[in-house]
Protein backbone atom coordinates (compact mmCIF):
# COMPACT_ATOMS: atom_id res chain seq x y z
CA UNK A 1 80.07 140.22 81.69
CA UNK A 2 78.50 136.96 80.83
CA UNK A 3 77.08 134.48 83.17
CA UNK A 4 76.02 130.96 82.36
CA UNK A 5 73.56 129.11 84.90
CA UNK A 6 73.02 125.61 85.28
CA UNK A 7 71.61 122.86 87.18
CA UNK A 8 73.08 119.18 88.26
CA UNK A 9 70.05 116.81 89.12
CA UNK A 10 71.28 113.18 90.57
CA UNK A 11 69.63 109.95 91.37
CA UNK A 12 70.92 108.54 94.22
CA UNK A 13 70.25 105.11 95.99
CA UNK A 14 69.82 105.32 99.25
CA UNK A 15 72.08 103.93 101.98
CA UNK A 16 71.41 103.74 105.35
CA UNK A 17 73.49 106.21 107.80
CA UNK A 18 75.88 107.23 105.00
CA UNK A 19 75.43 109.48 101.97
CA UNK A 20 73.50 108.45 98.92
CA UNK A 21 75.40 106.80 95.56
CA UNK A 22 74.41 108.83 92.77
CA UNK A 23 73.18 106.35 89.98
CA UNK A 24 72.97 108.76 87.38
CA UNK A 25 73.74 112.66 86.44
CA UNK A 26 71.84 115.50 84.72
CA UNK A 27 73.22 118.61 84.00
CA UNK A 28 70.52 121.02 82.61
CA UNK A 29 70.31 124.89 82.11
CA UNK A 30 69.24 127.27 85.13
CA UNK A 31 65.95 127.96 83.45
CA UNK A 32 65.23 124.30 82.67
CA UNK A 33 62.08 122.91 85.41
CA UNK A 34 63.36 120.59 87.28
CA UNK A 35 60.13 118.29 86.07
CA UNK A 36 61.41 118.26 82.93
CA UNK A 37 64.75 116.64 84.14
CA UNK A 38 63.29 114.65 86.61
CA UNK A 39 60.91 112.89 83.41
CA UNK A 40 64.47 112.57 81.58
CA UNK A 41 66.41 110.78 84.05
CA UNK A 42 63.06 108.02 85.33
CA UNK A 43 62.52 107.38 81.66
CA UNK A 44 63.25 103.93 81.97
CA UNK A 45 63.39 103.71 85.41
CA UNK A 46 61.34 100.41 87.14
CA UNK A 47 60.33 99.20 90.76
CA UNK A 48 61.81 101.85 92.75
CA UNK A 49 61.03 104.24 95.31
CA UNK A 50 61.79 108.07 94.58
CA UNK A 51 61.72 110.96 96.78
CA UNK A 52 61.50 114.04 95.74
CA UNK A 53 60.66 117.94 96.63
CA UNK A 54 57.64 119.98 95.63
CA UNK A 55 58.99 120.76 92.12
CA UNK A 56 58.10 116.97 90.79
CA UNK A 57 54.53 116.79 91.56
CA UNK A 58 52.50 115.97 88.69
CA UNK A 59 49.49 113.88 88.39
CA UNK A 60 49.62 112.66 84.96
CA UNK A 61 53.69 111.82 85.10
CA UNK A 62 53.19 109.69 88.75
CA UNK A 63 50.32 107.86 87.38
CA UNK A 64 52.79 107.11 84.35
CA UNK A 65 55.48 106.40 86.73
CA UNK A 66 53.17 103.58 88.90
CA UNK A 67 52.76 101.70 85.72
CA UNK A 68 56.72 101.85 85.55
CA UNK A 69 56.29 100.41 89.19
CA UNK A 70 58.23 103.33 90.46
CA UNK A 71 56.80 105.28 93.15
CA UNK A 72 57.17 108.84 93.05
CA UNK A 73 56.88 110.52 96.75
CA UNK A 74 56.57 114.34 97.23
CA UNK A 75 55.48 116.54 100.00
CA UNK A 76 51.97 118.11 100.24
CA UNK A 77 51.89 121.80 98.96
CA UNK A 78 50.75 123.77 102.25
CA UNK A 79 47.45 125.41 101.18
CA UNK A 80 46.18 129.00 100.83
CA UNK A 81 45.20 130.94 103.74
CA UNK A 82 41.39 130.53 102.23
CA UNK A 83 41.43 126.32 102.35
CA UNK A 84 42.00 123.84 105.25
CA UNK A 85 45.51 123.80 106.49
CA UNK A 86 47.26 120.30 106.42
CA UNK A 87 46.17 117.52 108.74
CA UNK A 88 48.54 115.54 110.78
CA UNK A 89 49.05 113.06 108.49
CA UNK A 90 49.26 115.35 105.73
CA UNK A 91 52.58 117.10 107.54
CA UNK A 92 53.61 113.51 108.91
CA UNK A 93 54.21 112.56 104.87
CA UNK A 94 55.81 115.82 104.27
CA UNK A 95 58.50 115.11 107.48
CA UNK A 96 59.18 111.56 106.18
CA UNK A 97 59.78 112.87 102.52
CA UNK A 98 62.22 115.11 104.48
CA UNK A 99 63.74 113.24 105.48
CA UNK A 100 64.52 111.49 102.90
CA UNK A 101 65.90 114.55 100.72
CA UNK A 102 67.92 115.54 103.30
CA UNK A 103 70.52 113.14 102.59
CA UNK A 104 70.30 114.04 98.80
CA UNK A 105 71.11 117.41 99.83
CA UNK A 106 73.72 116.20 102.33
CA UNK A 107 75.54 114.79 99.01
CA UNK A 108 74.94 117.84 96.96
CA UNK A 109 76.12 119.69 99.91
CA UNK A 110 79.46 117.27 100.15
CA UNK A 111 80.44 117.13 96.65
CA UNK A 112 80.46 120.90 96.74
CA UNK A 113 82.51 120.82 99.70
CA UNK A 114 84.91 118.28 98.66
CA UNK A 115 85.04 119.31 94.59
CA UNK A 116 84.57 123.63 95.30
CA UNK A 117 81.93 122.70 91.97
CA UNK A 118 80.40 126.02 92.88
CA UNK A 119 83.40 128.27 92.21
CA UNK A 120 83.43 128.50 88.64
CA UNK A 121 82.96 132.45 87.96
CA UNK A 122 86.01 132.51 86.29
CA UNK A 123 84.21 130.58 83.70
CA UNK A 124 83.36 132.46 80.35
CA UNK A 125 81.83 130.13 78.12
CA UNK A 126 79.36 127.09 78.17
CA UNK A 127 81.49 124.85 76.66
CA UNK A 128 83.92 125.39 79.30
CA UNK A 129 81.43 125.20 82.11
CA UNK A 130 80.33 121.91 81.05
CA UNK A 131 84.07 120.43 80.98
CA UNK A 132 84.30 122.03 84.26
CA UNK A 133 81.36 120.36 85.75
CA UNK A 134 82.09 117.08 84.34
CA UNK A 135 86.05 117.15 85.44
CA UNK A 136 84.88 117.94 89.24
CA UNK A 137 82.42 115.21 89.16
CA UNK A 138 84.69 112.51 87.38
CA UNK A 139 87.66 113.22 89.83
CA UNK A 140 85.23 113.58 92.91
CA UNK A 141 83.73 110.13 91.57
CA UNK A 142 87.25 108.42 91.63
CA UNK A 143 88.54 109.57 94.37
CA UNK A 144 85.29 108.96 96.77
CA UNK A 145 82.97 106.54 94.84
């Protein structure tokens, strides 16, 4: 039996006390870093504020981001037993960044609820994954967007 993995990575826009409006859509494979995705979909972005979880932390990209005038916020790694644990502040950032992914996963969590995107083992091609995915999202996107 054949399985085929994949990934859907959004940028949303922030709203206050509601759930986010994705701006744009990525699907990718399983294996692909979510990095690599997340350097695909800010290509062009400018002057804006994203948040994002430990997977997008890269010097070299955020520095090429600020020069973009997008700011790229991520949580502190926690350290190894064998360096200083993180200060106050440190874990202060790291709440405020969560909570601002928590309403990106609030959406992931409600188009899954409302679309069932993550029921597709009946699926036995890629091809037929993808048209899948995109169907769910395109109805889900016209009946709540």
């Amino acid at each position: 039996m054949w399985y085929y993995g994949v990934k859907i990575h959004i940028l949303a826009e922030e709203r206050p006390h509601t759930v986010p409006v994705p701006r744009k859509i990525l699907v990718t494979k399983a294996s692909e870093h979510d990095l690599n995705a997340g350097k695909a979909m800010l290509e062009n972005a400018q002057d804006i504020d994203i948040f994002g979880d430990k997977a997008y932390i890269d010097d070299d990209w955020g520095y090429d981001l600020q020069l973009q005038w997008v700011q790229l916020n991520t949580p502190f790694k926690e350290r190894s037993k064998n360096q200083l644990p993180l200060d106050d502040g440190e874990r202060a950032w790291n709440s405020m960044v969560a909570c601002h992914r928590q309403q990106i996963e609030s959406l992931f969590s409600q188009i899954d609820r409302l679309s069932g995107i993550q029921n597709a083992s009946f699926i036995r091609s890629e091809q037929a994954l993808l048209a899948f995915i995109w169907a769910k999202l395109a109805i889900l996107a016209l009946l709540y967007w």
